[in-house]
Protein backbone atom coordinates (compact mmCIF):
# COMPACT_ATOMS: atom_id res chain seq x y z
CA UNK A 1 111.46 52.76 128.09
CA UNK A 2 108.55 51.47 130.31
CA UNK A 3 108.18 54.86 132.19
CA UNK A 4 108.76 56.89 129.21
CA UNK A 5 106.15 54.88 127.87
CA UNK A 6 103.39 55.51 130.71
CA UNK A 7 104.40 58.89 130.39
CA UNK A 8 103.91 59.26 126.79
CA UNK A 9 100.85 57.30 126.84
CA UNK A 10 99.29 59.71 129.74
CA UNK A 11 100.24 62.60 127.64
CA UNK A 12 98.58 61.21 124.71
CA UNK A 13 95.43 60.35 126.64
CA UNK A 14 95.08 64.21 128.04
CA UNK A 15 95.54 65.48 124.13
CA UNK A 16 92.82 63.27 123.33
CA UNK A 17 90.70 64.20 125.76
CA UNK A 18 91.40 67.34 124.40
CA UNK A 19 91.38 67.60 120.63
CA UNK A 20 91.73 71.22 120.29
CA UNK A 21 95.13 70.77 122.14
CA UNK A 22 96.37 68.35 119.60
CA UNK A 23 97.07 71.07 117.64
């Protein structure tokens, strides 16, 4: 669940970087 974790976490960090991609 760890990985998944970073993985999701990383992915969450590039949409917020990006807002118009949270979309």
């Amino acid at each position: 669940f760890d990985r998944e974790w970073k993985k999701i976490k990383a992915f969450v960090s590039s949409k917020t970087r990006n807002p118009s991609l949270y979309c």
